[in-house]
Protein backbone atom coordinates (compact mmCIF):
# COMPACT_ATOMS: atom_id res chain seq x y z
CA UNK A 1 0.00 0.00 0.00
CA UNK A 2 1.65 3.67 -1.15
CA UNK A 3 1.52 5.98 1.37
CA UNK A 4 -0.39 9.69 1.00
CA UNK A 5 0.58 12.55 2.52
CA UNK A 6 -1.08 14.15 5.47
CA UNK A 7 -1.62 17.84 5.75
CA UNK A 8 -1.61 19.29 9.43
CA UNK A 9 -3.05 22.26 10.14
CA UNK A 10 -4.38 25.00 13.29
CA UNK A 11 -7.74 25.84 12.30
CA UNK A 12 -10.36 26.68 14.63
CA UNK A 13 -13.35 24.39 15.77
CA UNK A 14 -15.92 26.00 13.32
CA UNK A 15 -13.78 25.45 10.20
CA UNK A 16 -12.85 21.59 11.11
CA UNK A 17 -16.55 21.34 11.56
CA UNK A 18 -17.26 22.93 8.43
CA UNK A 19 -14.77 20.51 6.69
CA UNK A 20 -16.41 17.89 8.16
CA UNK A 21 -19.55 18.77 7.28
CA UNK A 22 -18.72 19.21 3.25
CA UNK A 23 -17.35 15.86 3.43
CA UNK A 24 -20.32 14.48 4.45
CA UNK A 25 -22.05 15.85 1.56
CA UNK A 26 -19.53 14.70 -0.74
CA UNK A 27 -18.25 18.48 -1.65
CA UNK A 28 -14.98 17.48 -0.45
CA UNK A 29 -11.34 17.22 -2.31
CA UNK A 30 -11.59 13.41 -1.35
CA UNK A 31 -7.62 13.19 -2.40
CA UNK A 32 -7.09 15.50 0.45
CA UNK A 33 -6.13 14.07 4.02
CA UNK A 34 -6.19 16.65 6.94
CA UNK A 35 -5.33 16.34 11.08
CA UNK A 36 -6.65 19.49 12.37
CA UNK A 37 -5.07 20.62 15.37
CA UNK A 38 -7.18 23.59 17.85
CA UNK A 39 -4.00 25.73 18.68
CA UNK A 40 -0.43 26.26 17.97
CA UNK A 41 0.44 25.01 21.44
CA UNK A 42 -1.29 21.85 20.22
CA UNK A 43 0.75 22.08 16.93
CA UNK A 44 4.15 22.45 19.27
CA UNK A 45 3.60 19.43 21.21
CA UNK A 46 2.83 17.32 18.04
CA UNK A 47 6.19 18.59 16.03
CA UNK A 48 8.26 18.05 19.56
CA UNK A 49 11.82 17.00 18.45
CA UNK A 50 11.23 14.20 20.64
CA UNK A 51 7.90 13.20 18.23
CA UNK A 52 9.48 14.18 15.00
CA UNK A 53 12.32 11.73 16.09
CA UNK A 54 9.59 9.14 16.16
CA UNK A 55 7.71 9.83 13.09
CA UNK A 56 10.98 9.94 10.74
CA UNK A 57 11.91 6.76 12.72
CA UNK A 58 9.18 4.51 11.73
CA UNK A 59 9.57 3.97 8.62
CA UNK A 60 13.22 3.27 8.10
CA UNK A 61 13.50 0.99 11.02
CA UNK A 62 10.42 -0.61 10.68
CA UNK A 63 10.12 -1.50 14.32
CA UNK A 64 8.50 -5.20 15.22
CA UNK A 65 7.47 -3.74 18.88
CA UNK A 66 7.31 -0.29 21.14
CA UNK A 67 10.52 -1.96 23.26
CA UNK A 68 12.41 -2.16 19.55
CA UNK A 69 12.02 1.41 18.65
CA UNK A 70 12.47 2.47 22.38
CA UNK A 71 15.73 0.46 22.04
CA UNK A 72 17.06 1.81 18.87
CA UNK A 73 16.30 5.30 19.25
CA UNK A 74 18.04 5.53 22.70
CA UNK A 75 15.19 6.46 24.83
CA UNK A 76 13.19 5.57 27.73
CA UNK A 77 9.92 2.93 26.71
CA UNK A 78 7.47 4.55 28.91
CA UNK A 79 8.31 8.15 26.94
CA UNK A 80 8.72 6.40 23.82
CA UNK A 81 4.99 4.65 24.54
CA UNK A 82 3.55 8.02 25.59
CA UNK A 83 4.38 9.71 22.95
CA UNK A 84 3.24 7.18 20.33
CA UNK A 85 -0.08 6.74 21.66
CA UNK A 86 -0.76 10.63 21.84
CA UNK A 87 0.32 10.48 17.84
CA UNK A 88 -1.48 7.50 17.02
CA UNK A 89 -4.52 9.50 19.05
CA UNK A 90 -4.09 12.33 16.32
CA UNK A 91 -3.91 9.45 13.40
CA UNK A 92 0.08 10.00 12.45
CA UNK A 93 0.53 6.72 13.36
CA UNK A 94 -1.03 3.37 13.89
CA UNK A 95 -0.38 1.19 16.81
CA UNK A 96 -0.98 -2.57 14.96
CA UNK A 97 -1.98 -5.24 17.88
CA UNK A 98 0.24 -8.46 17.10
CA UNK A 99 -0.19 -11.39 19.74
CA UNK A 100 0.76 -9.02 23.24
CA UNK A 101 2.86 -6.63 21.25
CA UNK A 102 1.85 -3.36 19.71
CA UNK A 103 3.48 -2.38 16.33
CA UNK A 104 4.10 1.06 15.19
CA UNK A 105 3.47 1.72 11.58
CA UNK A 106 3.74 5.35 9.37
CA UNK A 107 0.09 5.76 8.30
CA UNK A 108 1.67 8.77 5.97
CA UNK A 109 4.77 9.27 3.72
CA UNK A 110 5.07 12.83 4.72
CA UNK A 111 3.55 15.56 6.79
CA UNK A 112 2.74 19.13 5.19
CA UNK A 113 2.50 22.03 8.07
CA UNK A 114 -0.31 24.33 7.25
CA UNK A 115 1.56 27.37 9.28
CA UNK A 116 -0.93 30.44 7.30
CA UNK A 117 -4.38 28.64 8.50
CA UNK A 118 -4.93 30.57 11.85
């Protein structure tokens, strides 16, 4: 499966709402994937170097487990854990159940940063 790019973007609750609501109708650009985030504090915590470690991570190392990428990238597994669930909250990644172990996949071959939408 080829990988799409994701745009992420600040934009108020009444715009991602709006979005939301043309997609529902089918007025939508339905090549167009979008993570709305509410504030640029928001948008800060997502593009922490820590995170951004993480996301260029994935796919290169293609990690079997959590404890695998924890290992590799030289950091703690309860930080490394933390920060891949809040990501996989937002839908830049995917956490893949296999037996007890979760996998982290890229859902995305790139990020754009919408920095002119608040």
């Amino acid at each position: 499966m080829k990988l799409k790019r994701v745009r992420l973007t600040v934009e108020p609750f009444r715009q991602t709402s709006a979005r939301w609501k043309r997609a529902l109708k089918g007025k939508a650009a339905a090549s167009e994937s979008v993570i709305s985030v509410s504030s640029w504090q928001v948008l800060g915590r997502v593009l922490s170097p820590s995170r951004l470690e993480i996301l260029a991570s994935i796919p290169t190392l293609k990690p079997k487990s959590i404890a695998e990428l924890a290992r590799k990238l030289k950091r703690d597994f309860k930080n490394v854990h933390s920060d891949l669930k809040f990501l996989a909250d937002l839908g830049l990644v995917e956490l893949k159940e296999s037996g007890k172990t979760l996998v982290p996949l890229a859902r995305w071959s790139g990020i754009d940063v919408d920095l002119a939408a608040a």
